[in-house]
Each structure stands twice: as C-alpha cells, then as structure tokens.
PDB file of N, CA and C in Angstrom:
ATOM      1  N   UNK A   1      79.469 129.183 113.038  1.00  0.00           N
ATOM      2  CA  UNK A   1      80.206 128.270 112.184  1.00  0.00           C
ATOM      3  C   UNK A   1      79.849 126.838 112.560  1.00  0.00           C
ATOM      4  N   UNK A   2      79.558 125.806 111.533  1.00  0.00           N
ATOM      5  CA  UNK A   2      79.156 124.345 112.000  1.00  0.00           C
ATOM      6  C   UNK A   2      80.097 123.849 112.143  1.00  0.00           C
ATOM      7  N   UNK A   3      80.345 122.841 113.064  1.00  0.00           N
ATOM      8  CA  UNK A   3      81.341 121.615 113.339  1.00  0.00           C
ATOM      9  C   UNK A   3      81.381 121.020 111.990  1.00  0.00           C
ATOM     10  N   UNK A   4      81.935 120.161 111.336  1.00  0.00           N
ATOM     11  CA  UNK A   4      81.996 119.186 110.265  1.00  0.00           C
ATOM     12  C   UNK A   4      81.656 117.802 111.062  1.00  0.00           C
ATOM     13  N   UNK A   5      80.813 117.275 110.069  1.00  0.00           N
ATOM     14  CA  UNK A   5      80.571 115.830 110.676  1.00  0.00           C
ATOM     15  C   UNK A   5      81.481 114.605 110.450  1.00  0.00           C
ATOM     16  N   UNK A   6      81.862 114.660 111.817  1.00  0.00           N
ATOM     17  CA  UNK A   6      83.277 113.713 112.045  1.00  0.00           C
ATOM     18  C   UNK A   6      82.683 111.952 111.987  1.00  0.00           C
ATOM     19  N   UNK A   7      81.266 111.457 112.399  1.00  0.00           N
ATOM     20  CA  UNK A   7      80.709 110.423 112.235  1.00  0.00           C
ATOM     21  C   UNK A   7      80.766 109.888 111.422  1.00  0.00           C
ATOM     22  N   UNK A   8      80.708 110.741 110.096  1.00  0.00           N
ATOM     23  CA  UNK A   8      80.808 109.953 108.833  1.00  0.00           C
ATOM     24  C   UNK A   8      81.772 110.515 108.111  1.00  0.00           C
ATOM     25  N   UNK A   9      82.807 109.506 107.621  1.00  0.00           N
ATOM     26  CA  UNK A   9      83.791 109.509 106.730  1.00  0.00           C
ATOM     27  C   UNK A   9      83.947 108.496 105.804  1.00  0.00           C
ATOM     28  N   UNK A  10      84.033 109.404 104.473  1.00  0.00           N
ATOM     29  CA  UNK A  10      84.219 108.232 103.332  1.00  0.00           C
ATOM     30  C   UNK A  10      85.835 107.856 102.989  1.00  0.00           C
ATOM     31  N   UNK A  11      86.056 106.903 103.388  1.00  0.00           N
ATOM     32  CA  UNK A  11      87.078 107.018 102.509  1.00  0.00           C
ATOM     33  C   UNK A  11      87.192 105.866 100.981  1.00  0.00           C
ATOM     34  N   UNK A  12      88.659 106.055 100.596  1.00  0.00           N
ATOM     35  CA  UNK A  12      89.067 105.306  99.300  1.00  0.00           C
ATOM     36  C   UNK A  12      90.240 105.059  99.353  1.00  0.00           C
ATOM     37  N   UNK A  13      90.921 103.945  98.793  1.00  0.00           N
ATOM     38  CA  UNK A  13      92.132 103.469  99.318  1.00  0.00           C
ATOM     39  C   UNK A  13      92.563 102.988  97.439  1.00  0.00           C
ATOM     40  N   UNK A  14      93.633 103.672  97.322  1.00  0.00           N
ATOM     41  CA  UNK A  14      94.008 103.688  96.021  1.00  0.00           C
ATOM     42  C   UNK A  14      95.239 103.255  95.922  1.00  0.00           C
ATOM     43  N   UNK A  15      95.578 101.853  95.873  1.00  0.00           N
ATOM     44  CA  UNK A  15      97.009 101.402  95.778  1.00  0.00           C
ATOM     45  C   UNK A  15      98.106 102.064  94.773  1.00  0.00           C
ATOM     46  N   UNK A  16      99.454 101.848  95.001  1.00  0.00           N
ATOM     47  CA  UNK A  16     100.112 102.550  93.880  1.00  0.00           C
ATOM     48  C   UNK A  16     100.790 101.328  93.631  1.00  0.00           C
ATOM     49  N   UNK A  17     101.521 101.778  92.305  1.00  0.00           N
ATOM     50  CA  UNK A  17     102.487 100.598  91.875  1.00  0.00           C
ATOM     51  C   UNK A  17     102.024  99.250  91.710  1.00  0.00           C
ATOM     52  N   UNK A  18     102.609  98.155  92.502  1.00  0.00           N
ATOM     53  CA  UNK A  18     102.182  97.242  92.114  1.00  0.00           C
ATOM     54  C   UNK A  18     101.436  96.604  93.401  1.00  0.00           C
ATOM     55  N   UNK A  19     100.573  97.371  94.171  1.00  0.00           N
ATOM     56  CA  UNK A  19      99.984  96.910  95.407  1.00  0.00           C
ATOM     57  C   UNK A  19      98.687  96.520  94.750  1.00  0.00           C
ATOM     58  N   UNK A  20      98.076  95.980  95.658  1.00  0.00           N
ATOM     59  CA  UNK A  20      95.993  95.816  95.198  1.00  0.00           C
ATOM     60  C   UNK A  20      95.463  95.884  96.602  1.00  0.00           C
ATOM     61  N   UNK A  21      94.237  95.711  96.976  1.00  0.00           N
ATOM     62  CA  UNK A  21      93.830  95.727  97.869  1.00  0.00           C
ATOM     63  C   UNK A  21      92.442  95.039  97.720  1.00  0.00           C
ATOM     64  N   UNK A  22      92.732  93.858  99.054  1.00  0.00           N
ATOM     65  CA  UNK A  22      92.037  92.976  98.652  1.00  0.00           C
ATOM     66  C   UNK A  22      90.866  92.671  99.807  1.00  0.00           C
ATOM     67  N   UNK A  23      89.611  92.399  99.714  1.00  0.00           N
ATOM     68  CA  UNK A  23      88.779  91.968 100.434  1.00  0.00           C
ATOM     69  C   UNK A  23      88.617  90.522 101.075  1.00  0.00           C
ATOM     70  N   UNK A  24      89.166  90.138 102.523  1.00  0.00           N
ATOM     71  CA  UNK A  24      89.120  88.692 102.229  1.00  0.00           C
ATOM     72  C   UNK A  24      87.428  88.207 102.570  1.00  0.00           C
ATOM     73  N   UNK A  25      87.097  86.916 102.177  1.00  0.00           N
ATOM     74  CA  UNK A  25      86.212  86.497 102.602  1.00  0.00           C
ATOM     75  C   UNK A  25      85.763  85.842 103.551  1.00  0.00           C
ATOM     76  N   UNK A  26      84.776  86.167 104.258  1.00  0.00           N
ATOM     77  CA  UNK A  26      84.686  85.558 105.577  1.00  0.00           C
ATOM     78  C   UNK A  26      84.131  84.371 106.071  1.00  0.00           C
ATOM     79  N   UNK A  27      83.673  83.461 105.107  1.00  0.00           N
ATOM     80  CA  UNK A  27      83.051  82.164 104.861  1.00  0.00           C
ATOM     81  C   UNK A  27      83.839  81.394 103.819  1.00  0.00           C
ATOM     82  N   UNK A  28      83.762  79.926 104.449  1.00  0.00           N
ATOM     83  CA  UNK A  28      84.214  78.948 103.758  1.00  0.00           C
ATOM     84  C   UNK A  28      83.913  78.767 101.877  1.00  0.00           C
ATOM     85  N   UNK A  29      84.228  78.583 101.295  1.00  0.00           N
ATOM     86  CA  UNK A  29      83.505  78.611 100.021  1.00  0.00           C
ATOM     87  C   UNK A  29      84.198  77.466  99.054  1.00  0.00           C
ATOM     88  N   UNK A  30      83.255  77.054  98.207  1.00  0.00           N
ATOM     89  CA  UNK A  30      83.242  75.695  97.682  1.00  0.00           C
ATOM     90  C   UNK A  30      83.116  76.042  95.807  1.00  0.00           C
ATOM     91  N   UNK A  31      84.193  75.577  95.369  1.00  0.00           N
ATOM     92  CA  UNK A  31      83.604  75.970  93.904  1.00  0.00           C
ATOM     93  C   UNK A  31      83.269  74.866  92.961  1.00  0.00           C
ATOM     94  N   UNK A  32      83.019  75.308  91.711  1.00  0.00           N
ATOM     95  CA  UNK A  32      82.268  74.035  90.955  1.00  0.00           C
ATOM     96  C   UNK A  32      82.723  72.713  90.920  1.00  0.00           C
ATOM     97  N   UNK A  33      83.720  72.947  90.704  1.00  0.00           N
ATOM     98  CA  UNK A  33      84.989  71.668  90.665  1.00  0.00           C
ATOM     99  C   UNK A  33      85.008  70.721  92.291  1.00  0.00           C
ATOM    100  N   UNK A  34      84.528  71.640  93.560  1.00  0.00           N
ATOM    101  CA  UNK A  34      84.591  70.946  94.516  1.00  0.00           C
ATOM    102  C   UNK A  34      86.157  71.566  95.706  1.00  0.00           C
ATOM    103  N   UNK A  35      86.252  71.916  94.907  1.00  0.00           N
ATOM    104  CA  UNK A  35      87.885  72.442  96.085  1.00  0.00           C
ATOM    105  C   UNK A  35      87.129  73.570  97.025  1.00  0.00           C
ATOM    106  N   UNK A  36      87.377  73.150  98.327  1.00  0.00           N
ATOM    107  CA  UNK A  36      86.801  73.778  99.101  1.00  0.00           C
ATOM    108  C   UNK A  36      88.193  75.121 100.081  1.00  0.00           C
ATOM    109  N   UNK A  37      87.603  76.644 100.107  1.00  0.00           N
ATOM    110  CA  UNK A  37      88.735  76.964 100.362  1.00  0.00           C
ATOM    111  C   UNK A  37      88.237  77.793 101.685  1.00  0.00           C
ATOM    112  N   UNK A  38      88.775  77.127 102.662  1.00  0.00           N
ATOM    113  CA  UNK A  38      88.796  77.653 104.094  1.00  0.00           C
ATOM    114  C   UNK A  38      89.137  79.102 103.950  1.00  0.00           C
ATOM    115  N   UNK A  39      88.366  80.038 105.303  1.00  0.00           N
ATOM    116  CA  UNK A  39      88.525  81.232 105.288  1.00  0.00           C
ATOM    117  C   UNK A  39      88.857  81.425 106.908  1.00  0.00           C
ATOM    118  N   UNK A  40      89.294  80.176 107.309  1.00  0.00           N
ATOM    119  CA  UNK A  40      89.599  80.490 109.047  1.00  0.00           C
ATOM    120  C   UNK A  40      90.366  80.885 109.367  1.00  0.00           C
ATOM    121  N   UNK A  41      91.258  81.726 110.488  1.00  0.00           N
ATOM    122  CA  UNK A  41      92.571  82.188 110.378  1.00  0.00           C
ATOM    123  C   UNK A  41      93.548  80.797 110.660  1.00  0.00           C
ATOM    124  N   UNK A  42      93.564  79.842 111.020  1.00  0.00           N
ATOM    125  CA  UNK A  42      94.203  79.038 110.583  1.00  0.00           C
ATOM    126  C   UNK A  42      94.661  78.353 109.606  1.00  0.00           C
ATOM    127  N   UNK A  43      93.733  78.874 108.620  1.00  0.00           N
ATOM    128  CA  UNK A  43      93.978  78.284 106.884  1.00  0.00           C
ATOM    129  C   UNK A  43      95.459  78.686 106.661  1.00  0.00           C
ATOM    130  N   UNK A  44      96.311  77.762 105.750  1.00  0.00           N
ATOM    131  CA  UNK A  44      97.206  78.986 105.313  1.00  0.00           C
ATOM    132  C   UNK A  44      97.040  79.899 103.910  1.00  0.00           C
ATOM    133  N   UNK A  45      95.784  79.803 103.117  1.00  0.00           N
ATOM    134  CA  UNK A  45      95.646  80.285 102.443  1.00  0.00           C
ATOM    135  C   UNK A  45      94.260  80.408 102.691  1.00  0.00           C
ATOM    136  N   UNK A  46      93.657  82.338 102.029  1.00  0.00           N
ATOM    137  CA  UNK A  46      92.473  82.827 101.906  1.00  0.00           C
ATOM    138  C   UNK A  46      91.992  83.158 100.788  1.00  0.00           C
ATOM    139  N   UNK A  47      90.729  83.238 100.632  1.00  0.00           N
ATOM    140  CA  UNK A  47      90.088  83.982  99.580  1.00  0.00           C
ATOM    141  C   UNK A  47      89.732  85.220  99.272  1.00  0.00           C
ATOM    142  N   UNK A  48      89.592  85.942  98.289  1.00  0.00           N
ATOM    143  CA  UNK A  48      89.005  87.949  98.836  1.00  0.00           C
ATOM    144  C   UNK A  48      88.719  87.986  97.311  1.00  0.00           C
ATOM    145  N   UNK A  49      87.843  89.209  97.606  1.00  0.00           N
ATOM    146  CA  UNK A  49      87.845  89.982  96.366  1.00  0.00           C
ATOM    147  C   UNK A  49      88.935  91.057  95.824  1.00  0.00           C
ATOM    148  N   UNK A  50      89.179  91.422  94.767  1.00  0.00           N
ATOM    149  CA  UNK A  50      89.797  92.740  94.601  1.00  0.00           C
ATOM    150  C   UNK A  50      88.943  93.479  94.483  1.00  0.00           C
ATOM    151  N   UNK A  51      89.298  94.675  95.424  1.00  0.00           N
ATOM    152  CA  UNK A  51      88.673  95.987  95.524  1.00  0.00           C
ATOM    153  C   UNK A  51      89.236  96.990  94.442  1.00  0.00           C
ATOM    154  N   UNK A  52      90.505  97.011  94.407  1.00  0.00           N
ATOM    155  CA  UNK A  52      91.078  98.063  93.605  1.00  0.00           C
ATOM    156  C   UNK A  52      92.681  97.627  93.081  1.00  0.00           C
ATOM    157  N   UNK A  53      93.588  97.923  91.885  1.00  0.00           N
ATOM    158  CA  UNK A  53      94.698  97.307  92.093  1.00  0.00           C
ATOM    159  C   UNK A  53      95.223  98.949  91.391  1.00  0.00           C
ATOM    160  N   UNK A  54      97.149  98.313  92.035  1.00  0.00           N
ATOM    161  CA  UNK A  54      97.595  99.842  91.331  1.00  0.00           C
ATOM    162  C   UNK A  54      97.536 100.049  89.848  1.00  0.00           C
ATOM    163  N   UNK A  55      98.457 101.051  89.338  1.00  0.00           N
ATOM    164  CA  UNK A  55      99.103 100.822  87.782  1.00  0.00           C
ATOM    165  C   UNK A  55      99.354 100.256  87.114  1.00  0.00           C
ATOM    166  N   UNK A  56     100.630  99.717  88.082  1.00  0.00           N
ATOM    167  CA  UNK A  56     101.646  98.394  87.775  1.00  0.00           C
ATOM    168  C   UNK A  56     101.214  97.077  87.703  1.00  0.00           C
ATOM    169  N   UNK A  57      99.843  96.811  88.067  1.00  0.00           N
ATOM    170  CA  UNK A  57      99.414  95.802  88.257  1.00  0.00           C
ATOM    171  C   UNK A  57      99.055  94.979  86.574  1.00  0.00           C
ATOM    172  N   UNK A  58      99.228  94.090  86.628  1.00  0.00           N
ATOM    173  CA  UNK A  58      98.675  93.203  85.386  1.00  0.00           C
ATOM    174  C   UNK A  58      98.052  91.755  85.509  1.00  0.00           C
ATOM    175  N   UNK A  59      97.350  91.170  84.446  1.00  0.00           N
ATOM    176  CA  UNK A  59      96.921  89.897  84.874  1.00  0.00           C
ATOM    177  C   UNK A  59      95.795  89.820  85.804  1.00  0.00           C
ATOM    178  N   UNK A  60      95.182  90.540  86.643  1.00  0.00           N
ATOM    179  CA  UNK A  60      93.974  90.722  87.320  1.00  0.00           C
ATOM    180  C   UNK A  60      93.276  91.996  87.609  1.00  0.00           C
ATOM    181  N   UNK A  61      92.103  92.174  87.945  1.00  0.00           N
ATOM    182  CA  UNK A  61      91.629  93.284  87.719  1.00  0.00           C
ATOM    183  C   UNK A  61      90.155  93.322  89.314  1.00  0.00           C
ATOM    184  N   UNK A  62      89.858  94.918  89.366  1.00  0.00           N
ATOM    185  CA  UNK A  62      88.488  94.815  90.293  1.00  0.00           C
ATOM    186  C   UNK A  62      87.432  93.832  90.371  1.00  0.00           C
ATOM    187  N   UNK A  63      86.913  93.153  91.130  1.00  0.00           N
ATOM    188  CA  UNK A  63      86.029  92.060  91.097  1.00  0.00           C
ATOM    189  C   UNK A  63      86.315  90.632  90.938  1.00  0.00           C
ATOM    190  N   UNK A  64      88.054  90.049  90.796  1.00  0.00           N
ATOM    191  CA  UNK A  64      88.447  89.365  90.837  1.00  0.00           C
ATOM    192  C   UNK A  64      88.370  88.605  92.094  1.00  0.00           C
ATOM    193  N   UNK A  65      87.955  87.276  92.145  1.00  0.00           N
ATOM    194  CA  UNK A  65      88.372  86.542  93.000  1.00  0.00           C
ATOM    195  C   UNK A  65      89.911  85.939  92.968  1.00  0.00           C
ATOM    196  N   UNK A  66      90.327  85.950  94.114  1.00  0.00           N
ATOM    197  CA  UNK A  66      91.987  85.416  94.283  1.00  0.00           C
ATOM    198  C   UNK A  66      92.549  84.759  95.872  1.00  0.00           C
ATOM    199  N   UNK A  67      93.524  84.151  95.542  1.00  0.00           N
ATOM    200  CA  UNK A  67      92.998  83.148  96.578  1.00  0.00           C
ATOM    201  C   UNK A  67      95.176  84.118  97.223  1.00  0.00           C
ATOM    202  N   UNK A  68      95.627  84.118  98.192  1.00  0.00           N
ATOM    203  CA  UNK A  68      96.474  84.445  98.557  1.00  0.00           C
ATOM    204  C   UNK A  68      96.873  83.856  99.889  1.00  0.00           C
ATOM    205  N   UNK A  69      97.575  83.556 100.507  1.00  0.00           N
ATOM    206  CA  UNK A  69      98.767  83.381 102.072  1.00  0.00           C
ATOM    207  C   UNK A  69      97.995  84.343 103.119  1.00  0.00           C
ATOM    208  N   UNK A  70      97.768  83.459 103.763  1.00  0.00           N
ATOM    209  CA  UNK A  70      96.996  83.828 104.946  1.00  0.00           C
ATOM    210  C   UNK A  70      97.689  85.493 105.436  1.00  0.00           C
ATOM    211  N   UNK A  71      99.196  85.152 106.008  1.00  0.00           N
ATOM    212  CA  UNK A  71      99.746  86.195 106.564  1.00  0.00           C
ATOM    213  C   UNK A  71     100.272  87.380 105.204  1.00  0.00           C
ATOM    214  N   UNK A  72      99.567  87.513 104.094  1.00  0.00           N
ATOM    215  CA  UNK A  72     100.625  88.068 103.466  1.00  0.00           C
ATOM    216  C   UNK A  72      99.861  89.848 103.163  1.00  0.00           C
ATOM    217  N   UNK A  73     100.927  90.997 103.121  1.00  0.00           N
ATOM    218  CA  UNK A  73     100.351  91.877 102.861  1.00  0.00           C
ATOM    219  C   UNK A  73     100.262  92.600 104.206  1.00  0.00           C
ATOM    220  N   UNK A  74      99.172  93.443 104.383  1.00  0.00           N
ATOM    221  CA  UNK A  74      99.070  94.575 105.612  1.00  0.00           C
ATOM    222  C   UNK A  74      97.551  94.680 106.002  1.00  0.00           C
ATOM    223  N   UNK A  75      96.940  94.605 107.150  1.00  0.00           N
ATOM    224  CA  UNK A  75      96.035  94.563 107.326  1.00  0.00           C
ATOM    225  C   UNK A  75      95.644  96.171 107.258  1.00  0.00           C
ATOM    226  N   UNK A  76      94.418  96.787 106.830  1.00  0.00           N
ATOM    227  CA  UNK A  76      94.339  98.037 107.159  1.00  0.00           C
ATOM    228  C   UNK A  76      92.659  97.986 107.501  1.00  0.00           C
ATOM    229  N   UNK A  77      92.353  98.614 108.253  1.00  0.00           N
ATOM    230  CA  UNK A  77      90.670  99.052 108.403  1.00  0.00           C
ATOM    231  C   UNK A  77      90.461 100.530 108.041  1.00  0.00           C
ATOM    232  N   UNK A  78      89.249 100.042 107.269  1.00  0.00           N
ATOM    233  CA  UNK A  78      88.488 101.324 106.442  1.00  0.00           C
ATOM    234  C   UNK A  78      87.186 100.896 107.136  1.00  0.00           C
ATOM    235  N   UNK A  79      87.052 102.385 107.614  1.00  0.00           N
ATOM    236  CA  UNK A  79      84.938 102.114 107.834  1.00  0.00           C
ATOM    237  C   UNK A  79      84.992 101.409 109.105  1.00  0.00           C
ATOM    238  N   UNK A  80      85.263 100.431 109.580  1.00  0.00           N
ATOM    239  CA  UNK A  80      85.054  99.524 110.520  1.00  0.00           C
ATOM    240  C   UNK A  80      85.668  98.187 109.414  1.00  0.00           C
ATOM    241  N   UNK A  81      85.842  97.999 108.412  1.00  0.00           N
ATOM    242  CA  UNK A  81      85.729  97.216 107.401  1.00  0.00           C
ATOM    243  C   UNK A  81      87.024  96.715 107.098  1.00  0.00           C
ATOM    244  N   UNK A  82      87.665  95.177 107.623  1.00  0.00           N
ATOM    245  CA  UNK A  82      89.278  94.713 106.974  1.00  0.00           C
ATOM    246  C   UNK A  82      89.457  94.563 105.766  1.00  0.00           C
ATOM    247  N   UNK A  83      90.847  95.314 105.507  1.00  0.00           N
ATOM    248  CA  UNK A  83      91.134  94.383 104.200  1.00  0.00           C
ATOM    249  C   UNK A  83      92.458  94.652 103.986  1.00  0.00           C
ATOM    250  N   UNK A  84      92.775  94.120 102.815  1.00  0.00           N
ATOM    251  CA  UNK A  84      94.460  93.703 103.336  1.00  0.00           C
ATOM    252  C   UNK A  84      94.887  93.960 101.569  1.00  0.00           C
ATOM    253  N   UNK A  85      96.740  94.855 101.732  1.00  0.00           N
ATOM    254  CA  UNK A  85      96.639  95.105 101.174  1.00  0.00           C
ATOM    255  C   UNK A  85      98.222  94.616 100.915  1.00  0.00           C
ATOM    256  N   UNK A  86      98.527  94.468  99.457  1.00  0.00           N
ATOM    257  CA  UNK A  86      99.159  93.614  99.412  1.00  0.00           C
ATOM    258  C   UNK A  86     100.118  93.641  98.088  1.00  0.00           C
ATOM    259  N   UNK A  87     101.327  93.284  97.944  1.00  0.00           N
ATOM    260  CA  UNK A  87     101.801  92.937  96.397  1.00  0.00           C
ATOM    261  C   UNK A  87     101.033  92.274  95.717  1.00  0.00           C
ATOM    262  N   UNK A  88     101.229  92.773  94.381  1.00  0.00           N
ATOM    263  CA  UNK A  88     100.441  91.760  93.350  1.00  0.00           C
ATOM    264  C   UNK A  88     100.938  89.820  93.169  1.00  0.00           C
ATOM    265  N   UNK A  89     102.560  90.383  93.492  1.00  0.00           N
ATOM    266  CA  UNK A  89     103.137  89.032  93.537  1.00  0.00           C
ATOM    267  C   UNK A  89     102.551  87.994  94.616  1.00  0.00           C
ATOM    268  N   UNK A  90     102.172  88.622  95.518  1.00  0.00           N
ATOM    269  CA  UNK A  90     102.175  87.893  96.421  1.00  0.00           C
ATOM    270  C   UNK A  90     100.399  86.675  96.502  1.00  0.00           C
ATOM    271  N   UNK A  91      99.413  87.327  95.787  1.00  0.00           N
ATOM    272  CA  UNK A  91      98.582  86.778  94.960  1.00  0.00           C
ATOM    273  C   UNK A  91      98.925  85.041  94.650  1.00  0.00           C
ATOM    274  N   UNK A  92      98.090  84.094  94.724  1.00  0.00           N
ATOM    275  CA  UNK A  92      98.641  83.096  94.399  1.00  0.00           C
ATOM    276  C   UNK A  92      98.193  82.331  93.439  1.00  0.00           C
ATOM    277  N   UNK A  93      96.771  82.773  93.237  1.00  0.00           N
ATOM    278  CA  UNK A  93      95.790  82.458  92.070  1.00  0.00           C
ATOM    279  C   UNK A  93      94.551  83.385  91.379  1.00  0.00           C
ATOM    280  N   UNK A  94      93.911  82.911  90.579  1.00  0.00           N
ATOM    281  CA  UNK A  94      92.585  83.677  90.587  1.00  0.00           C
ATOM    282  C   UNK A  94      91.724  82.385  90.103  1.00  0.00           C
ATOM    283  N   UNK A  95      90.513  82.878  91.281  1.00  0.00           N
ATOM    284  CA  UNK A  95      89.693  81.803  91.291  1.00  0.00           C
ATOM    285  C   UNK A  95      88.317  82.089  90.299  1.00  0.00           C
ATOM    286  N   UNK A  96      88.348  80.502  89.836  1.00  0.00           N
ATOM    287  CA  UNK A  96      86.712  80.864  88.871  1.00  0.00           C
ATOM    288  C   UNK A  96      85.627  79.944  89.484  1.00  0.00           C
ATOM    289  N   UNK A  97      84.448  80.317  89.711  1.00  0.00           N
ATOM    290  CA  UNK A  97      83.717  79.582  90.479  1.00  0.00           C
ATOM    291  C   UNK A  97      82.696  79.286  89.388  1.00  0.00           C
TER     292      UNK A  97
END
C-alpha cells in the first residue's frame, strides 16, 4: 500500500457569507493619480487582491484591488502563502490604477 504524498497539498479557501479573502500586497504601490499606498506593517491601511469572496458579498468581485485596515480580518496561511480574510464591510475601498 503507498503512503499518500503529504508534501504536496492543494488547498482552496472558500469564504461563506459575507467574508472574502484577500491577498495583501507586499510592495509599496503608486497609482495614476499619484496616491501612494504603503504596504509596511506600520501603515494603517493595506492593499491586496481579492482572491475569492462569499455569496453574500456584493459590490466587488475576484481580481479586485482594495485597499483595507491594516489589523482587520484573520490572518490565515495557505501553502506557505498569507492572506487575510475578512468581512466585506470591513473593505475600505476599491482601487483603480
């Protein structure tokens, strides 16, 4: 009988309700307009992508940029990989670059 290979695991993280789950970004970033939005943990606000949002969610969607509160939401690691997951409310913009 083979072992199962425990090295590699995929996973997927599928918010419910009105959660999303968001990718933050790890570099400073500057958009057309010039507003520059820190990604240091001292910022009080970050940038990320959306990875995925629940049901309940409205008004934004996968691939969204959005800018949110440094501390807000739940940190979780997938893969080796952060990301943070969060009310939709808690969202504070969506950014267009």
């Amino acid at each position: 009988m083979q072992e199962p290979d425990t090295r590699r695991i995929d996973l997927s993280l599928e918010p419910l309700d009105d959660f999303v789950v968001v990718q933050p970004s790890d570099e400073e970033s500057e958009t057309n307009l010039g507003l520059i939005l820190p990604a240091s943990a001292e910022a009080d606000c970050r940038t990320g992508v959306l990875t995925a949002v629940g049901g309940e969610v409205t008004g934004v969607e996968p691939g969204d940029k959005v800018l949110f509160p440094s501390e807000a939401g739940y940190e979780v690691r997938l893969a080796g990989n952060a990301v943070r997951v969060m009310r939709r409310s808690e969202l504070i913009a969506r950014v267009h670059d």
